[in-house]
Protein backbone atom coordinates (compact mmCIF):
# COMPACT_ATOMS: atom_id res chain seq x y z
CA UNK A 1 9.68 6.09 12.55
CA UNK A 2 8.78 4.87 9.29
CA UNK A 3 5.23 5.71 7.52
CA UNK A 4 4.77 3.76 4.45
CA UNK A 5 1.27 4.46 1.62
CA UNK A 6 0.61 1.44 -0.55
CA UNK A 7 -1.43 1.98 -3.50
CA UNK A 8 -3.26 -0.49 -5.48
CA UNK A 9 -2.07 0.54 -8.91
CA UNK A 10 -3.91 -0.48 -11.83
CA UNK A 11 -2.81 -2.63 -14.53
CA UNK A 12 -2.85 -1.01 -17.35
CA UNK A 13 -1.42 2.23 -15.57
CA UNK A 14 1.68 0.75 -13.88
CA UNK A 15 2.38 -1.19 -17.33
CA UNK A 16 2.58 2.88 -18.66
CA UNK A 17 4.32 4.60 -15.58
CA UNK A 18 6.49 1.29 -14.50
CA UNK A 19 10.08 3.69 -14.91
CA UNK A 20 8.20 6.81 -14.06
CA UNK A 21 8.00 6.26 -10.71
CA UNK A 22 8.93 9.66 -9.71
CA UNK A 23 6.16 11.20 -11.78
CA UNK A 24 3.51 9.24 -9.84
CA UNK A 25 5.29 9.72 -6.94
CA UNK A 26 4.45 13.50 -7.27
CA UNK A 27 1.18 12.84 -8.23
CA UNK A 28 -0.03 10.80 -4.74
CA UNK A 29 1.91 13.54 -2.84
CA UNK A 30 -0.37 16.34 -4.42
CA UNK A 31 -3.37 14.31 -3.96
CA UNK A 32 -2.61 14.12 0.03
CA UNK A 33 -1.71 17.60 -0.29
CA UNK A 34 -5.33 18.53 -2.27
CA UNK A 35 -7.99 15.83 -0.80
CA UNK A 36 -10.79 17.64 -1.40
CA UNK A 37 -9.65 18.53 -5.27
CA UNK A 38 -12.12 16.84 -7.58
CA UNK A 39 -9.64 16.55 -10.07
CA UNK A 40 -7.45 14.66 -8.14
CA UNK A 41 -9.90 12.42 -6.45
CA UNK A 42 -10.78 11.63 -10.37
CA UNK A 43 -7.30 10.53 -11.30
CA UNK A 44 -6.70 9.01 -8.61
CA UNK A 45 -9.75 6.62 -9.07
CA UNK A 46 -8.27 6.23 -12.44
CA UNK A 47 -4.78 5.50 -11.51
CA UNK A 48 -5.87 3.34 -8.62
CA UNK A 49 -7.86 0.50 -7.50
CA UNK A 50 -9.30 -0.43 -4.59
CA UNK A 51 -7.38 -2.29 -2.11
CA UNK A 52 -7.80 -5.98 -1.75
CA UNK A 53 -8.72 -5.53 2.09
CA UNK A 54 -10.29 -9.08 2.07
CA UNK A 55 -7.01 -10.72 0.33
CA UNK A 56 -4.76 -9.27 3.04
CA UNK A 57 -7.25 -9.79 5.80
CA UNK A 58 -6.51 -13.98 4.82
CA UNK A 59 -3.27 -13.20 4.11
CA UNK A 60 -2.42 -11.24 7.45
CA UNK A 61 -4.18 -13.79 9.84
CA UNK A 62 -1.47 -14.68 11.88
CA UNK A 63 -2.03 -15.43 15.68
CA UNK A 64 0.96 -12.53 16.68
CA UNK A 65 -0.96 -10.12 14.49
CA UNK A 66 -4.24 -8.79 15.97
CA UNK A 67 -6.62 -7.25 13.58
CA UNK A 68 -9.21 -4.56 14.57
CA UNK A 69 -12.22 -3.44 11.69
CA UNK A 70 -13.88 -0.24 12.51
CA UNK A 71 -16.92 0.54 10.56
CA UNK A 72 -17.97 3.33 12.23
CA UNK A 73 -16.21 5.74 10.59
CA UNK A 74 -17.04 6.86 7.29
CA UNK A 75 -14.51 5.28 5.86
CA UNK A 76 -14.39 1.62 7.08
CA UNK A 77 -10.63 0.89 8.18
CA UNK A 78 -9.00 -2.40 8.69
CA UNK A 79 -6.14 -2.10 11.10
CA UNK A 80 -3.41 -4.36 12.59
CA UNK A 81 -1.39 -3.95 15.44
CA UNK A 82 1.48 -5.55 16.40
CA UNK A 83 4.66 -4.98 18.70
CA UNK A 84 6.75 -3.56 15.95
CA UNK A 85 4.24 -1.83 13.12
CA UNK A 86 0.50 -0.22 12.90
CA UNK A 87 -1.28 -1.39 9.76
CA UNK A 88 -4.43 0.68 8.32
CA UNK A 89 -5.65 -0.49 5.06
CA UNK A 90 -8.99 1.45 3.59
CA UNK A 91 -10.45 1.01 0.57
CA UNK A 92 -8.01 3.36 -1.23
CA UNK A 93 -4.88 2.50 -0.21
CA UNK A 94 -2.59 0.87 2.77
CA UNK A 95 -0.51 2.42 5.38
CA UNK A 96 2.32 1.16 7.66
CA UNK A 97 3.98 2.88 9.91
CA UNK A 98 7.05 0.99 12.03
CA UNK A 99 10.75 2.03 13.22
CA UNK A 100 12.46 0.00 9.96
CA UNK A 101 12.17 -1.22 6.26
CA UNK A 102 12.54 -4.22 7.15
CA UNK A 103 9.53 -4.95 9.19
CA UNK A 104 7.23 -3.22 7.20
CA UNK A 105 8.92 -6.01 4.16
CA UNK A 106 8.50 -8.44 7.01
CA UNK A 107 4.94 -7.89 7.94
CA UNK A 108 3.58 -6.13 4.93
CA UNK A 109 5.36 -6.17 1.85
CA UNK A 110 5.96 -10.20 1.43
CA UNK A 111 2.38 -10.88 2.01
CA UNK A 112 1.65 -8.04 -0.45
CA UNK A 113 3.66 -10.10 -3.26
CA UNK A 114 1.32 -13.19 -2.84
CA UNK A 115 -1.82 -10.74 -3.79
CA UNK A 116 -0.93 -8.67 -6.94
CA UNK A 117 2.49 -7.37 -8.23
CA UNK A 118 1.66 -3.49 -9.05
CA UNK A 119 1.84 -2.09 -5.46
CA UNK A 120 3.59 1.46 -5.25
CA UNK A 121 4.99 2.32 -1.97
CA UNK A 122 5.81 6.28 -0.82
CA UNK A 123 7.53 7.68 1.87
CA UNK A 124 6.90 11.25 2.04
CA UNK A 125 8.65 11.62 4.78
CA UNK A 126 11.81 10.34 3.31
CA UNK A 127 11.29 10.90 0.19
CA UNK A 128 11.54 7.24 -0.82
CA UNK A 129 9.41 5.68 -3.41
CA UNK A 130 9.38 2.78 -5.79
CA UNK A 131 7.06 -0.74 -7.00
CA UNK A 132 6.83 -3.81 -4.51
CA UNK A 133 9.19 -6.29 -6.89
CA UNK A 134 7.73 -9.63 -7.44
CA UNK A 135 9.44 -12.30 -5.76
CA UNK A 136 11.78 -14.69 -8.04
CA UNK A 137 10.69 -17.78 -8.90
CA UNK A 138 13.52 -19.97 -9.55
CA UNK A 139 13.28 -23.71 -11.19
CA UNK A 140 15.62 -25.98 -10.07
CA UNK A 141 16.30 -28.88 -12.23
C-alpha cells in the first residue's frame, strides 16, 4: 500500500528548488516529523499554498468517485473513496493512499495536471519523491 502527500508548491519557490527536490523532500519530512514546531509551520506556509480543494472537487466529480466533506473537525477534510484509492485533501496539502502508482496517476495525478503544474509528491514510506510533470502538448500540423 501506497501513501502519497501532494503539496501545493508555490510559484516562485518551485521555480528556485525545481532540481532540488531532495532538499524539499527533507524539509516536508521534518515538518511531519515536528508539527507543532513554529518554525516549520512558518516555512511551510511560505513554501506552500493552499490546496485548490474547490478545483479538484470539479475536477474529481465523477459518478464512480464518491466524495465525502467533513467539517466537523478542525480541520475541514475533503475525502474520496473509491474501490481502488482513499483521497483526503485539506487545506494544506493532498493525500492518496492506494495499492499502485498507477492509480493514484489514474485518479489523482492527471486531474492534478489540469489545475496547476508545481505539485510535489512524497512517499515517505518509500522514499520516493519528485514534481507532477506537465502533460505534453503536441501540435500536429
Amino acid at each position: 500500500m501506497h501513501l502519497f502527500y501532494i503539496y501545493s508548491v508555490k510559484d516562485e519557490v518551485s521555480m528556485d528548488y525545481y532540481y532540488k527536490t531532495e532538499l524539499l523532500f527533507r524539509f516536508f519530512q521534518e515538518y511531519h516529523r515536528n508539527p507543532s514546531s513554529k518554525l516549520y509551520q512558518l516555512q511551510f506556509k511560505f513554501i506552500t499554498k493552499p490546496f485548490p480543494v474547490t478545483q479538484l472537487t470539479r475536477v474529481m466529480n465523477r459518478p464512480h468517485v464518491r466524495a465525502i466533506s467533513d467539517t466537523k473537525k478542525r480541520a475541514p477534510i475533503t475525502k474520496w473513496v473509491d474501490k481502488h484509492a482513499i483521497i483526503e485533501v485539506t487545506k494544506e496539502m493532498c493525500l492518496i493512499q492506494c495499492d499502485h502508482f498507477m492509480e493514484a496517476e489514474k485518479l489523482l495525478f492527471q486531474n492534478l495536471r489540469l489545475i496547476d503544474r508545481y505539485f510535489f509528491i512524497a512517499d515517505y514510506r518509500n522514499k520516493q519523491f519528485g514534481w507532477i510533470s506537465p502533460q505534453k502538448k503536441e501540435m500536429l500540423l
